[in-house]
PDB file of N, CA and C in Angstrom:
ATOM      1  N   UNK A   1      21.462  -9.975  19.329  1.00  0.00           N
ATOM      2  CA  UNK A   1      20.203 -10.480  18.824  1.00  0.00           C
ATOM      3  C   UNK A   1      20.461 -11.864  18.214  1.00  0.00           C
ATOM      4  N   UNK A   2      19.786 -12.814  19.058  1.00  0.00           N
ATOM      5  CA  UNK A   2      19.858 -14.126  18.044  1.00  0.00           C
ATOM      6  C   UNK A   2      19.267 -14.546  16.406  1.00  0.00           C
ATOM      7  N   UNK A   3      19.433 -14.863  15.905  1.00  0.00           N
ATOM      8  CA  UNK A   3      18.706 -15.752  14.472  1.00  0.00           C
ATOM      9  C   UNK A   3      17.781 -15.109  14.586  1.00  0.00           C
ATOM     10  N   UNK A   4      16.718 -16.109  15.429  1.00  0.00           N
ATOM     11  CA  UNK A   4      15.225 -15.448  15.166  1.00  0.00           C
ATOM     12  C   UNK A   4      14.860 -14.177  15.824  1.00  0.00           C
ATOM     13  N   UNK A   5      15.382 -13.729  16.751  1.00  0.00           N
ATOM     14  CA  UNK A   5      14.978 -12.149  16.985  1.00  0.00           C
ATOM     15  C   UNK A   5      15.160 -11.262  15.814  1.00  0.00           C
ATOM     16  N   UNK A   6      16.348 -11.516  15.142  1.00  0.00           N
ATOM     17  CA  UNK A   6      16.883 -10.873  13.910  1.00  0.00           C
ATOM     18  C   UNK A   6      15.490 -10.887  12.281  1.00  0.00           C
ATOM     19  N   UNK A   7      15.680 -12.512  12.533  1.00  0.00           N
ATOM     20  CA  UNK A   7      14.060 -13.067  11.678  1.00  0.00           C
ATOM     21  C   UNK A   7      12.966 -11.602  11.700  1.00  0.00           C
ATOM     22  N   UNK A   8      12.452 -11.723  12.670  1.00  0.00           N
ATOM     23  CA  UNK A   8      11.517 -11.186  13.229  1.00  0.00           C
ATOM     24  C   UNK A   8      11.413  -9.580  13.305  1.00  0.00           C
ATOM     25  N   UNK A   9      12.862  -9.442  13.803  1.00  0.00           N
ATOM     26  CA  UNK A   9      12.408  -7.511  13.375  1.00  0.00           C
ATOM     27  C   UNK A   9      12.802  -6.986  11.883  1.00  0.00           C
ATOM     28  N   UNK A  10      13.739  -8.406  11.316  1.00  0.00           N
ATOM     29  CA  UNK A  10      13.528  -7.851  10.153  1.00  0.00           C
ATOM     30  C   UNK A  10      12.622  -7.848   9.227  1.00  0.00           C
ATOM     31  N   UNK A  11      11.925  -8.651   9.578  1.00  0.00           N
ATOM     32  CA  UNK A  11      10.085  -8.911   8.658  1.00  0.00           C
ATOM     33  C   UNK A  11       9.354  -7.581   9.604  1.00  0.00           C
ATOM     34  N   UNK A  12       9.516  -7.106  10.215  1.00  0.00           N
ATOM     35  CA  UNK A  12       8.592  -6.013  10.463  1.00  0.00           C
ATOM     36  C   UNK A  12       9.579  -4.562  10.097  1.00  0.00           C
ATOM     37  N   UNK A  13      10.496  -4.839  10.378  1.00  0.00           N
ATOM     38  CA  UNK A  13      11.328  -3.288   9.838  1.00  0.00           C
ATOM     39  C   UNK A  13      11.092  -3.509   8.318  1.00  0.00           C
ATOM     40  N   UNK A  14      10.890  -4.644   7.518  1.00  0.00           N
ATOM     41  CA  UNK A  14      10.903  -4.286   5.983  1.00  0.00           C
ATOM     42  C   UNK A  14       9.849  -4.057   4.971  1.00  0.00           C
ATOM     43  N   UNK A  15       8.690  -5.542   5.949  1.00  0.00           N
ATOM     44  CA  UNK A  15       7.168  -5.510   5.691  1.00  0.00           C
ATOM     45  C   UNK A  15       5.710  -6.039   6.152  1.00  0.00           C
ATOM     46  N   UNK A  16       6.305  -6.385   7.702  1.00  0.00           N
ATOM     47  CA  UNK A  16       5.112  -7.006   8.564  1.00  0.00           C
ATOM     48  C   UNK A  16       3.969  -5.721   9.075  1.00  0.00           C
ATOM     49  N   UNK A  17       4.401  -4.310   8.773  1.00  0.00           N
ATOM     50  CA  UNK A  17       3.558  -3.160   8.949  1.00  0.00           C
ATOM     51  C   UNK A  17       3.051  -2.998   7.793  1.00  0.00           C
ATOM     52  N   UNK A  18       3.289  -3.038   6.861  1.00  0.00           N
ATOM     53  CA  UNK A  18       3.047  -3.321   5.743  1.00  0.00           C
ATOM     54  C   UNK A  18       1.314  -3.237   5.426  1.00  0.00           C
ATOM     55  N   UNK A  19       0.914  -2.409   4.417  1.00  0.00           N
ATOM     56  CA  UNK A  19      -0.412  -2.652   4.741  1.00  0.00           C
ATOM     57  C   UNK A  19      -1.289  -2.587   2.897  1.00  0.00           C
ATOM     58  N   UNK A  20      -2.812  -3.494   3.159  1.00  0.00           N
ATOM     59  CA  UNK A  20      -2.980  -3.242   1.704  1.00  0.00           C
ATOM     60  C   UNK A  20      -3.950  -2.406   1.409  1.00  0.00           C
ATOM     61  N   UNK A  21      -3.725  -1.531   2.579  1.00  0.00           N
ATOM     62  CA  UNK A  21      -5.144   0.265   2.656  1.00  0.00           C
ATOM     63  C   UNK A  21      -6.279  -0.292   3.763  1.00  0.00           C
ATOM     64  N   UNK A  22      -6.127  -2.009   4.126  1.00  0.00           N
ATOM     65  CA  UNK A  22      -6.992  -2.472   5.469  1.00  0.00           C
ATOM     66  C   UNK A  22      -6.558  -3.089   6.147  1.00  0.00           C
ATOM     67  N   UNK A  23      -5.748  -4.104   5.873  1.00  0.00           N
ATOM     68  CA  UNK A  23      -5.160  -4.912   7.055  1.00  0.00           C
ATOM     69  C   UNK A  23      -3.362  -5.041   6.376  1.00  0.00           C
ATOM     70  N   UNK A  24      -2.602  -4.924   7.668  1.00  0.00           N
ATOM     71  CA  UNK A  24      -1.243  -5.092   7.818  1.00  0.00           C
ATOM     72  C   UNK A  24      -0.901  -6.241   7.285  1.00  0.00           C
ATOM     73  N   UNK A  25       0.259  -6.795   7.013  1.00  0.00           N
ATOM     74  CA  UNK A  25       1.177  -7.579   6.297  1.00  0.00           C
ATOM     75  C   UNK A  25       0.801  -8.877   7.043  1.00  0.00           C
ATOM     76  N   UNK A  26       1.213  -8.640   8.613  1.00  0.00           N
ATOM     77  CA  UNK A  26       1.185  -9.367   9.352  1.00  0.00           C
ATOM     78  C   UNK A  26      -0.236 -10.563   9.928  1.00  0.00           C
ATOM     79  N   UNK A  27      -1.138  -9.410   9.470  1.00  0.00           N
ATOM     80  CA  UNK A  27      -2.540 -10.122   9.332  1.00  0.00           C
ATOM     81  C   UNK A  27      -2.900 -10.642   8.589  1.00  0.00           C
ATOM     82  N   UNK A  28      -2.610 -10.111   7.471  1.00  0.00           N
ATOM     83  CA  UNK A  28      -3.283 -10.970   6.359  1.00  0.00           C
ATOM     84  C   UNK A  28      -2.508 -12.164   6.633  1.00  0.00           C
ATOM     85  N   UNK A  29      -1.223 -12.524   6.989  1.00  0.00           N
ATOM     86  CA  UNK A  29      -0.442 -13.389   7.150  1.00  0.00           C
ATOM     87  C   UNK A  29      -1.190 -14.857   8.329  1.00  0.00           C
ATOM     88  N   UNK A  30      -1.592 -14.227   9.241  1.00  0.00           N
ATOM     89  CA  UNK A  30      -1.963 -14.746  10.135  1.00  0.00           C
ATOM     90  C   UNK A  30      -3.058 -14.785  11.334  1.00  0.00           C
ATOM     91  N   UNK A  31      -4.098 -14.030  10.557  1.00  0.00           N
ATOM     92  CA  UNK A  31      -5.596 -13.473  10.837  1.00  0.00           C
ATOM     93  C   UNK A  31      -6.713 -14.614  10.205  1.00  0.00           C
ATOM     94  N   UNK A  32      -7.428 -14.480  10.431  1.00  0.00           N
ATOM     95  CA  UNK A  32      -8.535 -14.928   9.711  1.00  0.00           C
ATOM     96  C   UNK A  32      -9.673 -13.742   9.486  1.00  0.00           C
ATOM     97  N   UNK A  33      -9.181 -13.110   8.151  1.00  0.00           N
ATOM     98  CA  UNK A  33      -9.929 -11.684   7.783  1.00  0.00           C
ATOM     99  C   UNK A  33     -10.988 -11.975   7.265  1.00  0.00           C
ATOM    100  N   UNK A  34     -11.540 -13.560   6.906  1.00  0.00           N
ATOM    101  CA  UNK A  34     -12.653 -13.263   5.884  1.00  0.00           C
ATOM    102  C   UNK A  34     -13.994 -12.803   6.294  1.00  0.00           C
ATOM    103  N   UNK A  35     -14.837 -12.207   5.645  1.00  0.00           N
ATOM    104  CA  UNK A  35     -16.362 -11.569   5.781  1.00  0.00           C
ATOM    105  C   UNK A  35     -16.806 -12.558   6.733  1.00  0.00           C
ATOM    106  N   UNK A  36     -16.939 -13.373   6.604  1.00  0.00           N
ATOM    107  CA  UNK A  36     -18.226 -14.554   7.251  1.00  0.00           C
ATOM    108  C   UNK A  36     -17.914 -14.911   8.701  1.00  0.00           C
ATOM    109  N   UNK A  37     -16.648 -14.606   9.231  1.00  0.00           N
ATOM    110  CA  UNK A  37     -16.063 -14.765  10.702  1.00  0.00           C
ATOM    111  C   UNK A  37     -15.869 -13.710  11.165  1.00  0.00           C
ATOM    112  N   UNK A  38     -15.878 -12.496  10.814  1.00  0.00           N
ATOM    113  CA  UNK A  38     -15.700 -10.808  11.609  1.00  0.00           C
ATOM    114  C   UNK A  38     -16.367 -11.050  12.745  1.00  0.00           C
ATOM    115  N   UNK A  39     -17.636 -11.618  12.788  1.00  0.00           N
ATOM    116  CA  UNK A  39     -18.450 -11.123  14.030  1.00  0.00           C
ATOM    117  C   UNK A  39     -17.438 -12.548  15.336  1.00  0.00           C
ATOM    118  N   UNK A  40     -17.421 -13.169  14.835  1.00  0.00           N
ATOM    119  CA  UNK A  40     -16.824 -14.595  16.146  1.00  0.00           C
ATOM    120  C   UNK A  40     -15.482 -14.158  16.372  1.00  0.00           C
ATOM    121  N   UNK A  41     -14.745 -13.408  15.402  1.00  0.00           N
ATOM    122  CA  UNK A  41     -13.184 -13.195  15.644  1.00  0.00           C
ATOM    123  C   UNK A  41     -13.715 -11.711  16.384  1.00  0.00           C
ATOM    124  N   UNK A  42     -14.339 -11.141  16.519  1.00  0.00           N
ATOM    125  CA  UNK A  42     -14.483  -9.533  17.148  1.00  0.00           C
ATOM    126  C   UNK A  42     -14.966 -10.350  18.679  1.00  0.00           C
ATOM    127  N   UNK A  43     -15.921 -11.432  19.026  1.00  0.00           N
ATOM    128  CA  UNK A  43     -16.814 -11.557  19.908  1.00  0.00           C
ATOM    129  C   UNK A  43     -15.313 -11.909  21.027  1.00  0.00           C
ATOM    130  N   UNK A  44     -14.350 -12.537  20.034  1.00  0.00           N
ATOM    131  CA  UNK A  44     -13.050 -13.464  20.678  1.00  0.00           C
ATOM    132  C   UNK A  44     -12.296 -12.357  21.333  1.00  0.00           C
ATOM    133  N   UNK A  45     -12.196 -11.533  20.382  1.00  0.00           N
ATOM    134  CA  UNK A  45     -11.068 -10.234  20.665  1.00  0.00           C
ATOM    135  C   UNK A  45     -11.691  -9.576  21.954  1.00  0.00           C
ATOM    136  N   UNK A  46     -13.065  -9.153  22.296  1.00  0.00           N
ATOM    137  CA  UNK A  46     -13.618  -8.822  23.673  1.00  0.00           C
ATOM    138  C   UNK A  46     -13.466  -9.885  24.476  1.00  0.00           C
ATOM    139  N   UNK A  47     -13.343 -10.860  24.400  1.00  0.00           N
ATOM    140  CA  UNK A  47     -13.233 -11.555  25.919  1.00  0.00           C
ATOM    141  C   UNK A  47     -12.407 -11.542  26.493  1.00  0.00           C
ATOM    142  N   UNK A  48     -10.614 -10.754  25.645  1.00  0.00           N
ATOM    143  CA  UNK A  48      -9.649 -10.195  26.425  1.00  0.00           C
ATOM    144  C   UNK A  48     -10.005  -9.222  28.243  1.00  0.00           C
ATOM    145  N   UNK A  49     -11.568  -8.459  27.613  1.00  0.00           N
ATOM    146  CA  UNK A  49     -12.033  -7.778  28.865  1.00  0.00           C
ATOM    147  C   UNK A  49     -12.112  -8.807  30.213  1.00  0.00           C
ATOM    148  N   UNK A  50     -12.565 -10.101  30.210  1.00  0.00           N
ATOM    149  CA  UNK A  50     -12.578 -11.305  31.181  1.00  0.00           C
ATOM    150  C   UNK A  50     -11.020 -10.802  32.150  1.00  0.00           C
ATOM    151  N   UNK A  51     -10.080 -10.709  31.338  1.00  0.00           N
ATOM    152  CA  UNK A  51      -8.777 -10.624  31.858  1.00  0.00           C
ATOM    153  C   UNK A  51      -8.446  -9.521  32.414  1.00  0.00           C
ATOM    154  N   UNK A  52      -8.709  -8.325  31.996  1.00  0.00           N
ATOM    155  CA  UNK A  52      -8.106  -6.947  32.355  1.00  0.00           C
ATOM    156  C   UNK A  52      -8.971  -6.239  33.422  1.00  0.00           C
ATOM    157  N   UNK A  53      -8.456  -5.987  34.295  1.00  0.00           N
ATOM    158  CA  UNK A  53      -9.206  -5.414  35.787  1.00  0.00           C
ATOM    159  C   UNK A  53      -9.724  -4.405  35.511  1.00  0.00           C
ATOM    160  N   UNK A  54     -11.119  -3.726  35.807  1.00  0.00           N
ATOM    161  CA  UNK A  54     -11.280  -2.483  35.842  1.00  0.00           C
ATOM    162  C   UNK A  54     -10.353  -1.382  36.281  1.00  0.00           C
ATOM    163  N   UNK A  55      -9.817  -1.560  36.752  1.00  0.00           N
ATOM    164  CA  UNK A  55      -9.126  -0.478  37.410  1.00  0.00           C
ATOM    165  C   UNK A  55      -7.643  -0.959  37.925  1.00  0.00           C
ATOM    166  N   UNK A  56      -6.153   0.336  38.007  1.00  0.00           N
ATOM    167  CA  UNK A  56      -5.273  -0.434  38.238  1.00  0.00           C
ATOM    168  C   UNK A  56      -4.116   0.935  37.972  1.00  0.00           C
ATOM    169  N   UNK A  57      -2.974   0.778  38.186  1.00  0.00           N
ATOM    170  CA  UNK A  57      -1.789   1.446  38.267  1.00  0.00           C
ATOM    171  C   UNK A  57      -1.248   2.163  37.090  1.00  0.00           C
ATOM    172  N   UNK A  58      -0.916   0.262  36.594  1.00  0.00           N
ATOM    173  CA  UNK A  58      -0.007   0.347  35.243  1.00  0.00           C
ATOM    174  C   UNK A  58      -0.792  -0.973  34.176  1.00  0.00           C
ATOM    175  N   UNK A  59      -0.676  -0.772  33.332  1.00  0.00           N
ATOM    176  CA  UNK A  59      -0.999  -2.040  32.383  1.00  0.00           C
ATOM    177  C   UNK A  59       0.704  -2.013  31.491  1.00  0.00           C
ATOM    178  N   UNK A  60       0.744  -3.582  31.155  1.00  0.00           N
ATOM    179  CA  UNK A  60       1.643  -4.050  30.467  1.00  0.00           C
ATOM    180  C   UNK A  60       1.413  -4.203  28.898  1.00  0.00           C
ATOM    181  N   UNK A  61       1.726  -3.768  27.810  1.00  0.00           N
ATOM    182  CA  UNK A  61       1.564  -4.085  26.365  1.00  0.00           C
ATOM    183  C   UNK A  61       2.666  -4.741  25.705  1.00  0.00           C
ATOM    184  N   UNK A  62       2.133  -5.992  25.453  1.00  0.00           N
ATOM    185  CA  UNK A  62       3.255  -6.433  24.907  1.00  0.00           C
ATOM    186  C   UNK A  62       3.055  -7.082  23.482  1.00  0.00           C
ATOM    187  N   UNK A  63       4.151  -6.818  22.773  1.00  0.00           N
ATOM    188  CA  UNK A  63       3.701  -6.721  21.195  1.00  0.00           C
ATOM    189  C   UNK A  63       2.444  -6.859  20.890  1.00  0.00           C
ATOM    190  N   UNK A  64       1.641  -6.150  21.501  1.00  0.00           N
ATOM    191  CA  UNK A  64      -0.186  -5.821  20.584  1.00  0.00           C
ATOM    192  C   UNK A  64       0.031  -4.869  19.412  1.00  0.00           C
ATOM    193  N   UNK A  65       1.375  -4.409  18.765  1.00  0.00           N
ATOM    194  CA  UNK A  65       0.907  -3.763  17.374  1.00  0.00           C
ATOM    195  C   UNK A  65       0.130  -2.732  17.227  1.00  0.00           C
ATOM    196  N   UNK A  66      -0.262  -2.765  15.844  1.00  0.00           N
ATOM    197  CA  UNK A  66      -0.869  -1.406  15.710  1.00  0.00           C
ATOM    198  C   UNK A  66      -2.758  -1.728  16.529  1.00  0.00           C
ATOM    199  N   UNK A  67      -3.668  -0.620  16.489  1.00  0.00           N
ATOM    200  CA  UNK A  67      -5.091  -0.847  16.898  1.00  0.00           C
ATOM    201  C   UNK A  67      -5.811  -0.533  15.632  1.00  0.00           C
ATOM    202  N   UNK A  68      -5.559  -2.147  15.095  1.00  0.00           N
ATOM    203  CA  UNK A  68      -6.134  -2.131  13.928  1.00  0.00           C
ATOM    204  C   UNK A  68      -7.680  -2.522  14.080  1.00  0.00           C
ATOM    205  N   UNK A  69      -8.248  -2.759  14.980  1.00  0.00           N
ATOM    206  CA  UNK A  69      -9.409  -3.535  15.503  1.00  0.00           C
ATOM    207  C   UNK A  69     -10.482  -2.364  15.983  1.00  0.00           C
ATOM    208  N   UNK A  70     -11.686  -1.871  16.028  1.00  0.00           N
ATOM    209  CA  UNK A  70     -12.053  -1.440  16.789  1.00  0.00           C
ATOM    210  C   UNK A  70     -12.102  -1.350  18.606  1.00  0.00           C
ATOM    211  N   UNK A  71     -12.000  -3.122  18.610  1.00  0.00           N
ATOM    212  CA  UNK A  71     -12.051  -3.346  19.714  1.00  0.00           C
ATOM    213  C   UNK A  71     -10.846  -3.230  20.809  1.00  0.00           C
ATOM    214  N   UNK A  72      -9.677  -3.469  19.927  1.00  0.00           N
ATOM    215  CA  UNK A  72      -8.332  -3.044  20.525  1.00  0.00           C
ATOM    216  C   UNK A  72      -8.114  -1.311  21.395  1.00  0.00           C
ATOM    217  N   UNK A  73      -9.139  -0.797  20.690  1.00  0.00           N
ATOM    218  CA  UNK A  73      -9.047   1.346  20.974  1.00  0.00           C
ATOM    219  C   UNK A  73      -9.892   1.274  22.401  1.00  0.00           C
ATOM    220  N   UNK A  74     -10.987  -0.214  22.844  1.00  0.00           N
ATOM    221  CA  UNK A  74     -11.395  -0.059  24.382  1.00  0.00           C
ATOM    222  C   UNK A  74     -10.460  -0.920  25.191  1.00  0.00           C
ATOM    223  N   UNK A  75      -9.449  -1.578  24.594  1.00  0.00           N
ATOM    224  CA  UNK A  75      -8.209  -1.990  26.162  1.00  0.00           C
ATOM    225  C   UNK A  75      -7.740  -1.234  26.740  1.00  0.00           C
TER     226      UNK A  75
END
């Protein structure tokens, strides 16, 4: 494991899951949680659907984390 791979799982093995009873360590870190943008950051998070085929084999997940989102539980 290099430097920053090391960086990186060690902020989540110690406290990037981390949570304050609503949002993870990692979000609050690097989200934009406030009240007044929920609806434009939710409208953003569905247009992932643009990308993902109806239908298909296998899907790939790659570090998407926990489904802290409503919208994350219809990918």
């Amino acid at each position: 494991m290099n430097r920053t791979e090391k960086t990186v799982f060690d902020y989540y093995k110690d406290k990037g899951w981390e949570t304050d009873g609503e949002s993870t360590e990692d979000a609050i870190k690097a989200e934009d949680l406030r009240k007044n943008s929920q609806e434009y950051v939710s409208k953003c998070r569905m247009r992932i659907f643009e990308h993902i085929p109806e239908s298909g084999k296998y899907i790939l997940d790659m570090a998407s984390g926990p489904a802290q989102y409503p919208e994350y539980l219809e990918f």
